[in-house]
N, C-alpha and C. Protein backbone atom coordinates (compact mmCIF):
# COMPACT_ATOMS: atom_id res chain seq x y z
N UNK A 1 79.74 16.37 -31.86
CA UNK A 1 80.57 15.71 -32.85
C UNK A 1 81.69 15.00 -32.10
N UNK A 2 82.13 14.06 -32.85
CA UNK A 2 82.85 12.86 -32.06
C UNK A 2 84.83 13.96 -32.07
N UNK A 3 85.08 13.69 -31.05
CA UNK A 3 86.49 14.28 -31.23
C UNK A 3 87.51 13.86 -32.52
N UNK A 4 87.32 12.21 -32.77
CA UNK A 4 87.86 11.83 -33.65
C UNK A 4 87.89 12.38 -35.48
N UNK A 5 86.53 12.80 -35.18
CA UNK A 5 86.03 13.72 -36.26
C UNK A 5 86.38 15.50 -36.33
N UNK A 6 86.44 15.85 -35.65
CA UNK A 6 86.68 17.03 -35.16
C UNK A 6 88.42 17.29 -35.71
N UNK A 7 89.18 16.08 -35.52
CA UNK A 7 90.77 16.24 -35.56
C UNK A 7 90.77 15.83 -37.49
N UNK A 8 89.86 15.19 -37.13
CA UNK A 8 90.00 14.89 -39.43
C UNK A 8 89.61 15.93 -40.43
N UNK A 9 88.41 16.45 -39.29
CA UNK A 9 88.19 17.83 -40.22
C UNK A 9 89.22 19.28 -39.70
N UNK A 10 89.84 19.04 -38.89
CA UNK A 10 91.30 20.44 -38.77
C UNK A 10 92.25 19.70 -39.49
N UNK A 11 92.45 18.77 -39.80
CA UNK A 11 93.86 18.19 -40.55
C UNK A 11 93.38 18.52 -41.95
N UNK A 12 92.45 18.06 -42.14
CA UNK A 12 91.77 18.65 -43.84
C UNK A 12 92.33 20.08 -43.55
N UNK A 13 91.44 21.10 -43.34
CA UNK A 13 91.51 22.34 -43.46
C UNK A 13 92.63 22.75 -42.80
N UNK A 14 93.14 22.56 -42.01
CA UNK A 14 94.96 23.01 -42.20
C UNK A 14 95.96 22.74 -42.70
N UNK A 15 96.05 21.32 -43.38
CA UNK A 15 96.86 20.47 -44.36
C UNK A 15 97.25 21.86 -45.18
N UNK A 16 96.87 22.78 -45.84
CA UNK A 16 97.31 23.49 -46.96
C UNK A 16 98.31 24.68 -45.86
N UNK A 17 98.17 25.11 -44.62
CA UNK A 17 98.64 25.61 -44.00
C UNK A 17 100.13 24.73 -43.17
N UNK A 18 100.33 23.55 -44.01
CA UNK A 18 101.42 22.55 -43.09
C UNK A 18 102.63 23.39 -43.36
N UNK A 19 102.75 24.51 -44.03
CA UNK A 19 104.19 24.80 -44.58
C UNK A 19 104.54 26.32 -43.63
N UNK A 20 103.63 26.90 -43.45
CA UNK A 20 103.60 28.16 -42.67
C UNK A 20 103.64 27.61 -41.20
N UNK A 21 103.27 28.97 -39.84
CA UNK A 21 103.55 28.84 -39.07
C UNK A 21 103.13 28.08 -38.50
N UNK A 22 103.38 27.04 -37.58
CA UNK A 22 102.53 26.30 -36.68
C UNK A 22 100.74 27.19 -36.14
N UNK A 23 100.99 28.08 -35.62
CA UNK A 23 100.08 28.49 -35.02
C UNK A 23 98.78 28.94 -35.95
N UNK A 24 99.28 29.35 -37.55
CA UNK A 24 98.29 29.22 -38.15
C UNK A 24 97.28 28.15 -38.01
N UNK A 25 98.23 26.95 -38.17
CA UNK A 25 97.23 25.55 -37.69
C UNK A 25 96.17 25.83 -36.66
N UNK A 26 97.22 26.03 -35.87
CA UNK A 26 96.33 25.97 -34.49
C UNK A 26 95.06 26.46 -34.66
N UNK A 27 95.04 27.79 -35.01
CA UNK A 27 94.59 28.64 -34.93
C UNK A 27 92.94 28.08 -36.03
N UNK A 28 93.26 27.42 -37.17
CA UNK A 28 92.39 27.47 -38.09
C UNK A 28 91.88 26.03 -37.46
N UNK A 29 92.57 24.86 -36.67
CA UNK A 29 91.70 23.95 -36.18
C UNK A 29 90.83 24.28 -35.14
N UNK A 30 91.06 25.05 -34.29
CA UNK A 30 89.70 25.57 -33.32
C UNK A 30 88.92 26.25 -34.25
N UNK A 31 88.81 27.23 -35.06
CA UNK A 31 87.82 27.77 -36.00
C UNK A 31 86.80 26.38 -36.67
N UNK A 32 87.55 25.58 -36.88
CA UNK A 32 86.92 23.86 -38.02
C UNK A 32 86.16 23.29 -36.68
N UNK A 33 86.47 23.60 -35.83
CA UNK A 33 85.54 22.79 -34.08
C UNK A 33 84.41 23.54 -34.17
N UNK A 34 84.74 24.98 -34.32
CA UNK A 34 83.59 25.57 -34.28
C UNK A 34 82.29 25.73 -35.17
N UNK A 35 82.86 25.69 -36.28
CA UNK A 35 82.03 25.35 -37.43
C UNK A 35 81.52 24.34 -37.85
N UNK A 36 82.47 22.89 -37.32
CA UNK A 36 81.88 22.03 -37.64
C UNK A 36 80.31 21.46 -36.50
N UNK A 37 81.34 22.04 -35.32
CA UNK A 37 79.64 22.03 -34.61
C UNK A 37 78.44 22.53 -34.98
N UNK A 38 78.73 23.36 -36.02
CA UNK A 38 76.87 23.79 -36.58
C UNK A 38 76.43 23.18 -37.18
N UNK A 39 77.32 22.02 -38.01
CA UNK A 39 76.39 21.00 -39.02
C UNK A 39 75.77 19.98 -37.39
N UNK A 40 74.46 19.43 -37.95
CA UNK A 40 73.84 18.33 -36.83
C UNK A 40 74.75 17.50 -37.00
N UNK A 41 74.45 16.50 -36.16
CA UNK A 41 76.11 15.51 -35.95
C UNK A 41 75.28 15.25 -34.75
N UNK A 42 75.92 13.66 -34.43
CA UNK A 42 75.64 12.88 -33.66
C UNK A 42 76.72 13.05 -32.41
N UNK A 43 76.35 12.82 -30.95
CA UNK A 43 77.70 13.38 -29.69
C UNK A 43 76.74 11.81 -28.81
N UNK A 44 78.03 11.02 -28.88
CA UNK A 44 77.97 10.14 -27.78
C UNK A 44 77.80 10.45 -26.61
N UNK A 45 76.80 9.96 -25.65
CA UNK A 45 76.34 10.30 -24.34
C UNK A 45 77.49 10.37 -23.46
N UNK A 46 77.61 11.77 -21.98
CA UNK A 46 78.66 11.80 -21.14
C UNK A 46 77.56 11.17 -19.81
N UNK A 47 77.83 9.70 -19.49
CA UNK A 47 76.86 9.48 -18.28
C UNK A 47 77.06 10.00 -17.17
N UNK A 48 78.24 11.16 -17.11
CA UNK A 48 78.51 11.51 -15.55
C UNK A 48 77.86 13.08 -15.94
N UNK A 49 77.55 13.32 -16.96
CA UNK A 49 77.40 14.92 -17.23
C UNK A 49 75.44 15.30 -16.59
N UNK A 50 75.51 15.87 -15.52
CA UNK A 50 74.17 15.91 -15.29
C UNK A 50 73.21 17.42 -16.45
N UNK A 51 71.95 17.35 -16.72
CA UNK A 51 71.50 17.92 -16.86
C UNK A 51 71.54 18.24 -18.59
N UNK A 52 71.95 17.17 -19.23
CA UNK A 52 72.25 17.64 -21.23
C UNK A 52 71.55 18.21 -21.57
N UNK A 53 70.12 18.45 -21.40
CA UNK A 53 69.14 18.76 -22.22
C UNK A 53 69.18 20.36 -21.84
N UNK A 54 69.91 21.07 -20.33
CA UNK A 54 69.50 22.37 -19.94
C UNK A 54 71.34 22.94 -20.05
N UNK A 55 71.70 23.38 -21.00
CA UNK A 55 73.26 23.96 -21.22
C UNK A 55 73.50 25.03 -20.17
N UNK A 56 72.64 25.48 -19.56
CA UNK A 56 73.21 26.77 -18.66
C UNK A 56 73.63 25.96 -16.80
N UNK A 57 72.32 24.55 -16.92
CA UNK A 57 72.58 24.14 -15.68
C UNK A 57 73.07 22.43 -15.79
N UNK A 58 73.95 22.52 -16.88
CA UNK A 58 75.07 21.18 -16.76
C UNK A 58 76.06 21.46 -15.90
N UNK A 59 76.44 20.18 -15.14
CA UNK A 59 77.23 20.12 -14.24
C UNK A 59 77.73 18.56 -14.55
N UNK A 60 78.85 18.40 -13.78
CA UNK A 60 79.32 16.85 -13.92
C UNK A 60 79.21 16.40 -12.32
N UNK A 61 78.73 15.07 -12.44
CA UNK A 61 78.04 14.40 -11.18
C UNK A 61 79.63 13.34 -11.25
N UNK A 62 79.94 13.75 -10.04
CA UNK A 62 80.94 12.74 -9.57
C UNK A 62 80.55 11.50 -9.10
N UNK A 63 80.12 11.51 -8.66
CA UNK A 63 78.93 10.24 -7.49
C UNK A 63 78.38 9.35 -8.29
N UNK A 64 78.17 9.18 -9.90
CA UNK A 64 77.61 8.50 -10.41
C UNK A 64 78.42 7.52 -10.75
N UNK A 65 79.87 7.39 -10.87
CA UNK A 65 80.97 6.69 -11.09
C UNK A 65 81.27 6.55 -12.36
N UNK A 66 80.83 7.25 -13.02
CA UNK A 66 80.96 6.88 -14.68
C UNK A 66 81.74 8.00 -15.39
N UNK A 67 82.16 9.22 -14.76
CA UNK A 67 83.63 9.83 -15.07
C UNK A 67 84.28 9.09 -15.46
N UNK A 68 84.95 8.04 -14.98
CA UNK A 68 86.07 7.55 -15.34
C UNK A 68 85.60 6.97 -16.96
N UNK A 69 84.70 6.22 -17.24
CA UNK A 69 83.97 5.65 -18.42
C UNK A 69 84.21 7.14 -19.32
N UNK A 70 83.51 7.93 -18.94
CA UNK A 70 84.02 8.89 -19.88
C UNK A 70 84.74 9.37 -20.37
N UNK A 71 85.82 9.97 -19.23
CA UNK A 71 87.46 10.25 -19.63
C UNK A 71 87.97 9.14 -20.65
N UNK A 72 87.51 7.61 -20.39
CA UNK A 72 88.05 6.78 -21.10
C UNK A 72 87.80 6.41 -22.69
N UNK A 73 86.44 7.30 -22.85
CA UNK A 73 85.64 7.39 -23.86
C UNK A 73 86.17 8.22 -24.66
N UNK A 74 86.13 9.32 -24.26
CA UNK A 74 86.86 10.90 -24.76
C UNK A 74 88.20 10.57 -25.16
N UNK A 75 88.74 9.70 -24.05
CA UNK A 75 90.35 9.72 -24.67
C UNK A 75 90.39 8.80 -25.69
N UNK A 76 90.08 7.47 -25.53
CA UNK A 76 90.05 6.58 -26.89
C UNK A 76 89.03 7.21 -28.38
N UNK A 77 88.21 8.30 -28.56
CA UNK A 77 87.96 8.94 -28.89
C UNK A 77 88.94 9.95 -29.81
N UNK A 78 89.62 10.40 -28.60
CA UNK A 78 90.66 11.29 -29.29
C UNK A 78 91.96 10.64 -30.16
N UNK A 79 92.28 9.55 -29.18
CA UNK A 79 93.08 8.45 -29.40
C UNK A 79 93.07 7.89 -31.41
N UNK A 80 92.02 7.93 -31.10
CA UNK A 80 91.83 7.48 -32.91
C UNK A 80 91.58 8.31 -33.68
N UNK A 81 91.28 9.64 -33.22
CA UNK A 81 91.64 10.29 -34.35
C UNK A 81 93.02 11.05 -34.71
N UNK A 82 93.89 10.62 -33.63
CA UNK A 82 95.33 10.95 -33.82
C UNK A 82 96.23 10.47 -34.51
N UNK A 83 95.72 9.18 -34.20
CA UNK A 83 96.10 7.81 -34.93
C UNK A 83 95.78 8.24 -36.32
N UNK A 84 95.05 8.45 -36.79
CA UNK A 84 94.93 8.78 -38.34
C UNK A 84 95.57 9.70 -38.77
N UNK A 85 95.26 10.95 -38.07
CA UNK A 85 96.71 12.29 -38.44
C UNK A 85 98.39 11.84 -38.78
N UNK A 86 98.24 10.74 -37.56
CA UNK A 86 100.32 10.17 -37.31
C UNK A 86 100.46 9.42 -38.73
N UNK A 87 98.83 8.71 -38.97
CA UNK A 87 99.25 7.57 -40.46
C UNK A 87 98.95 8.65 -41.56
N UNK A 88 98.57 9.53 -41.81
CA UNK A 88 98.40 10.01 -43.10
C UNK A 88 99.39 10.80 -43.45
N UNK A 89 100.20 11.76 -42.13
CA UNK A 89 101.12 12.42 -41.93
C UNK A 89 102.45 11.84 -40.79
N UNK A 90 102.89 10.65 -41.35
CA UNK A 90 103.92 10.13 -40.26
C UNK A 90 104.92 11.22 -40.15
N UNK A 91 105.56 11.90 -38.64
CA UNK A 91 106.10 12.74 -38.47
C UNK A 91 107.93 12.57 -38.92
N UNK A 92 108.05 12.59 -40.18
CA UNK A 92 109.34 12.25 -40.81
C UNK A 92 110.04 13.67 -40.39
N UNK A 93 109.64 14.49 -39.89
CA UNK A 93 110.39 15.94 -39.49
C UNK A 93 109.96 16.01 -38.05
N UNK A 94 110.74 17.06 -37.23
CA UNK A 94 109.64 17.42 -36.19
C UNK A 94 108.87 18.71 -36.73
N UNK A 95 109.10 19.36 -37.68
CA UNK A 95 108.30 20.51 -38.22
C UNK A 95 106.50 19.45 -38.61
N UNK A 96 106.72 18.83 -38.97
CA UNK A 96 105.18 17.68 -39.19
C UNK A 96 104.86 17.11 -37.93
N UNK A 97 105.44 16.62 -36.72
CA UNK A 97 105.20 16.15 -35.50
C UNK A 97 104.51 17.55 -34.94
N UNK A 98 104.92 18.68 -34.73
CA UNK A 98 104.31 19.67 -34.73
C UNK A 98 103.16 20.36 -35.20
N UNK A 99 103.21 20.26 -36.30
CA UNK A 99 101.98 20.28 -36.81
C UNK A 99 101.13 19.50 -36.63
N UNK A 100 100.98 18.36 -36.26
CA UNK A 100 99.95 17.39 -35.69
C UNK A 100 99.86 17.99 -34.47
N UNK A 101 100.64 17.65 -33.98
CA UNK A 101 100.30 18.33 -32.68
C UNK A 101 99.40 19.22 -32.22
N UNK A 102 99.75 20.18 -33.31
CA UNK A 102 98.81 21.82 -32.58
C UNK A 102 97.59 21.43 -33.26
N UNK A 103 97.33 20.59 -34.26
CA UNK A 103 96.44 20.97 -35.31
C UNK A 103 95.49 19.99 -34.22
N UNK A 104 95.98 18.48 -33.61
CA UNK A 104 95.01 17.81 -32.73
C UNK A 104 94.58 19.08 -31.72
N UNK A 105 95.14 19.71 -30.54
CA UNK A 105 95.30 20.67 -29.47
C UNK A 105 94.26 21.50 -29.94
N UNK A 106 94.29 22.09 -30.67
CA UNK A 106 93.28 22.92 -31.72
C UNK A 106 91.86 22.58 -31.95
N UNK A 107 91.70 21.60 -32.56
CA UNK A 107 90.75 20.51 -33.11
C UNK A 107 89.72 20.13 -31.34
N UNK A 108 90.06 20.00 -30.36
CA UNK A 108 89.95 19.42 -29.61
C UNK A 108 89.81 20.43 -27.97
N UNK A 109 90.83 21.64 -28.45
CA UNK A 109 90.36 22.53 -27.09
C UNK A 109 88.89 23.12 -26.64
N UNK A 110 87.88 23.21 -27.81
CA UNK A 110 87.35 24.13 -27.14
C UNK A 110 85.88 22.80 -26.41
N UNK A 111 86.12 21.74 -26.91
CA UNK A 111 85.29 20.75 -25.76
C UNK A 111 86.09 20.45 -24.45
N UNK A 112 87.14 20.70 -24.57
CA UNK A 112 88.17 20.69 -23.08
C UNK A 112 87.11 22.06 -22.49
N UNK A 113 87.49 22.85 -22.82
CA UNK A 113 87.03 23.99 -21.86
C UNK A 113 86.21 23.72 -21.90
N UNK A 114 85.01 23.29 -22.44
CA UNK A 114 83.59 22.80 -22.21
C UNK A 114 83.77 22.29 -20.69
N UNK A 115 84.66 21.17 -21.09
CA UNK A 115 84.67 20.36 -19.86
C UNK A 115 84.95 21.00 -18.69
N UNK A 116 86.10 21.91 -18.27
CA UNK A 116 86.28 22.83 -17.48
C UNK A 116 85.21 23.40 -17.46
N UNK A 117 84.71 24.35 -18.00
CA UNK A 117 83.71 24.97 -17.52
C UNK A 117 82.48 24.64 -16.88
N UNK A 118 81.95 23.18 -17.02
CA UNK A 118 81.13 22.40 -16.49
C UNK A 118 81.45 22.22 -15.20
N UNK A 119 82.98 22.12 -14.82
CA UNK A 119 83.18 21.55 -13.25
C UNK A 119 83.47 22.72 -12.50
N UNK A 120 83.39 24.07 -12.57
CA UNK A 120 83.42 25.31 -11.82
C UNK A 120 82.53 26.32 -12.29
N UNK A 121 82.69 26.75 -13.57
CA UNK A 121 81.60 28.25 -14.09
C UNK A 121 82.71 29.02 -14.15
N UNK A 122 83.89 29.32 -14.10
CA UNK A 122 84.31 30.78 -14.26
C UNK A 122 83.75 31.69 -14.89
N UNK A 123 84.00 32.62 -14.09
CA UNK A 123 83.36 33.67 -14.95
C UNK A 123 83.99 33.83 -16.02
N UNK A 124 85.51 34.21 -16.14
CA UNK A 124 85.81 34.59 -17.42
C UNK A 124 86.03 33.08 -18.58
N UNK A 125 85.66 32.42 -18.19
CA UNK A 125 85.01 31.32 -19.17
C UNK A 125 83.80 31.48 -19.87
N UNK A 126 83.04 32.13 -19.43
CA UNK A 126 81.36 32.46 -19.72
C UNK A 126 81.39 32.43 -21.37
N UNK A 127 82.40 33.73 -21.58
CA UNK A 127 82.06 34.32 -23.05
C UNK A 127 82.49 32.67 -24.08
N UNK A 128 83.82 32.11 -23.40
CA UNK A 128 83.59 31.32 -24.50
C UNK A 128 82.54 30.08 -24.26
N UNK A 129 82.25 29.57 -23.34
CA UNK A 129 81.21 28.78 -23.39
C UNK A 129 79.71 29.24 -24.06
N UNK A 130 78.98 30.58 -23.86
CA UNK A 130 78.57 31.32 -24.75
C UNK A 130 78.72 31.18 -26.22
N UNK A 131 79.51 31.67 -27.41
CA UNK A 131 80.48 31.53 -28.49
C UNK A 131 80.12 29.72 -28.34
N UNK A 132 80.53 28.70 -28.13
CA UNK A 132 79.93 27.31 -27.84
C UNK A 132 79.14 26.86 -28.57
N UNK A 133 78.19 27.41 -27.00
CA UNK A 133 76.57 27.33 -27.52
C UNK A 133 76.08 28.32 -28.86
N UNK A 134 76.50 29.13 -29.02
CA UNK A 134 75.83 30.00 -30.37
C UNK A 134 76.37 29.09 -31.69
N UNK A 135 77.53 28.22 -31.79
CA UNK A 135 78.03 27.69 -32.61
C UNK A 135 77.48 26.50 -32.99
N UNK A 136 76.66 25.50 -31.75
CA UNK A 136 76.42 24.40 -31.77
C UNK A 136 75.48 24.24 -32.44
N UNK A 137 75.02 23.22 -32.93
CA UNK A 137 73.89 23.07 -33.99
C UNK A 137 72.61 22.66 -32.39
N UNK A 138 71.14 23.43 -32.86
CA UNK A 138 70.33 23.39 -32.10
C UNK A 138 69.75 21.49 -32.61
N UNK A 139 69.89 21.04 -33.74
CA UNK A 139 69.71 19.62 -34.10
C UNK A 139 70.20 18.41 -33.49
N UNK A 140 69.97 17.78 -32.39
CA UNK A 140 70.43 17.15 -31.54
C UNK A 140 70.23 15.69 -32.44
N UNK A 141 71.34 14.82 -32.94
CA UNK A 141 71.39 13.81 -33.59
C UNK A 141 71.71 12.52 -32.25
N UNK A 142 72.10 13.07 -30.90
CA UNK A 142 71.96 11.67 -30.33
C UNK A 142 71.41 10.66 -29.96
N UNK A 143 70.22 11.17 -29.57
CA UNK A 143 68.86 10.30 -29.95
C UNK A 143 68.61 9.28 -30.83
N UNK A 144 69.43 9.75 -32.18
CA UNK A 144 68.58 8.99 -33.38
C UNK A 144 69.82 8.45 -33.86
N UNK A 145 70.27 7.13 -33.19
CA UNK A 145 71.71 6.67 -33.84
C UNK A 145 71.69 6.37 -35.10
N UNK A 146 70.35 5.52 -35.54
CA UNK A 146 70.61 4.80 -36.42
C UNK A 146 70.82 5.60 -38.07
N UNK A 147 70.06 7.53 -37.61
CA UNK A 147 70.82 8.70 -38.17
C UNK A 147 72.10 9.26 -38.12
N UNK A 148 72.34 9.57 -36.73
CA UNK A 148 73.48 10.50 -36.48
C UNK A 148 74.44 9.64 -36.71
N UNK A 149 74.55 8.18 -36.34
CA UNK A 149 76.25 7.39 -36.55
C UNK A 149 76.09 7.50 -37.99
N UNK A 150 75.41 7.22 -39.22
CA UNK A 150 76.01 7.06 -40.41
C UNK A 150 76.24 8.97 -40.84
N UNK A 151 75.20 9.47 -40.32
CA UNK A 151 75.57 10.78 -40.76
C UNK A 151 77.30 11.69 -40.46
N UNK A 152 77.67 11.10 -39.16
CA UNK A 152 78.92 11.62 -38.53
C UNK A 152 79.84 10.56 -39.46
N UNK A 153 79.47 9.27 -40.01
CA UNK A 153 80.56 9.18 -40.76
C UNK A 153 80.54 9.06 -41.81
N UNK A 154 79.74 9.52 -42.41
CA UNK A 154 79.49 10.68 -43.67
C UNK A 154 80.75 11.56 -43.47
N UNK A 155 80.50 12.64 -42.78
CA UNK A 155 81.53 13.54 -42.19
C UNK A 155 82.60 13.10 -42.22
N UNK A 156 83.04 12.57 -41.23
CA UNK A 156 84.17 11.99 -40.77
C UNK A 156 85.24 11.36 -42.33
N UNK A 157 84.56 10.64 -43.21
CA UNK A 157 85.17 9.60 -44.27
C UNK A 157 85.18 11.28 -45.50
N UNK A 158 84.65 11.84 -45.28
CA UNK A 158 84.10 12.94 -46.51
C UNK A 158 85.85 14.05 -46.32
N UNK A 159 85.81 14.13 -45.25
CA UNK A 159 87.35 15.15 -44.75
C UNK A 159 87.90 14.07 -44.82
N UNK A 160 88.29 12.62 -44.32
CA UNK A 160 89.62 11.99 -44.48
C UNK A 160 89.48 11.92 -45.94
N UNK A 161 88.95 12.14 -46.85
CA UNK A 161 89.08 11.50 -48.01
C UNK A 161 89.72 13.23 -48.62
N UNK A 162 89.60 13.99 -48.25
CA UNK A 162 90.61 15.24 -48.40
C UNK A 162 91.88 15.72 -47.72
N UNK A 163 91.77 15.07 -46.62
CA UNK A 163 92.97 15.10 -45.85
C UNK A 163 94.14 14.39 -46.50
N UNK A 164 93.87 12.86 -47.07
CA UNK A 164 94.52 11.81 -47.89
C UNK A 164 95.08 12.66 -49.48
């Protein structure tokens, strides 16, 4: 699932939590990452990520030069779906700047550690990369754009239209 999507569906489902503690947020946008990864959903290709099809023996290939394409992908990625949090919720407090904040951080950590975990293995990373994979939908929509893009923004327009 696209990050941008990922941050629309924790702003939905923590929006009712904007008044309590920050960390509730937090807390309930990594849960919405996780869940939302079980619906199929479409994930734009990482061309530096070797091996997609085998999750235990992905690694990221430096040498291919297309890291940087990615980072740039991921971030303009993330980039816009922040952008929508700042316009639906312009931070007129810092108690609301905050809350965006954690609720993006949230929304968005546990494909970071993905990413970490791809470029070393820690061990004590295992369990959550594990937890991950048990979460992820086995329905691989990248293949089939001309499915997975309208289906992800299905998604995507279905939570902003609750977030709003």
């Amino acid at each position: 699932m696209t990050l941008a999507t990922h941050i629309v569906i924790a702003g939905a489902i923590a929006k009712p939590l904007m008044a309590l503690n920050p960390i509730f947020a937090f807390l309930a946008a990594i849960a919405t990452h996780y869940l939302a990864d079980a619906i199929p959903h479409w994930d734009y290709d990482l061309g530096s990520l070797e091996e997609r099809d085998n999750n235990e023996k992905q690694r990221w290939n430096f040498s291919r030069g297309s890291l940087a394409g990615d980072l740039a992908h991921a971030a303009l990625d993330g980039l816009l779906g922040s952008a929508f949090l700042f316009v639906i919720f312009p931070p007129t407090s810092l108690d609301i700047f905050y809350w965006i904040i954690v609720v993006i951080m949230g929304a968005v950590l546990p494909d970071f550690l993905q990413g970490l975990y791809f470029f070393r293995r820690p061990s004590w990373m295992r369990p959550i990369h594990d937890f991950h994979s048990l979460m992820h939908t086995k329905i691989k929509l990248g293949s089939y754009p001309l499915i997975g893009i309208p289906f992800q923004l299905t998604i995507f327009l279905f939570f902003l239209y609750f977030l709003i």
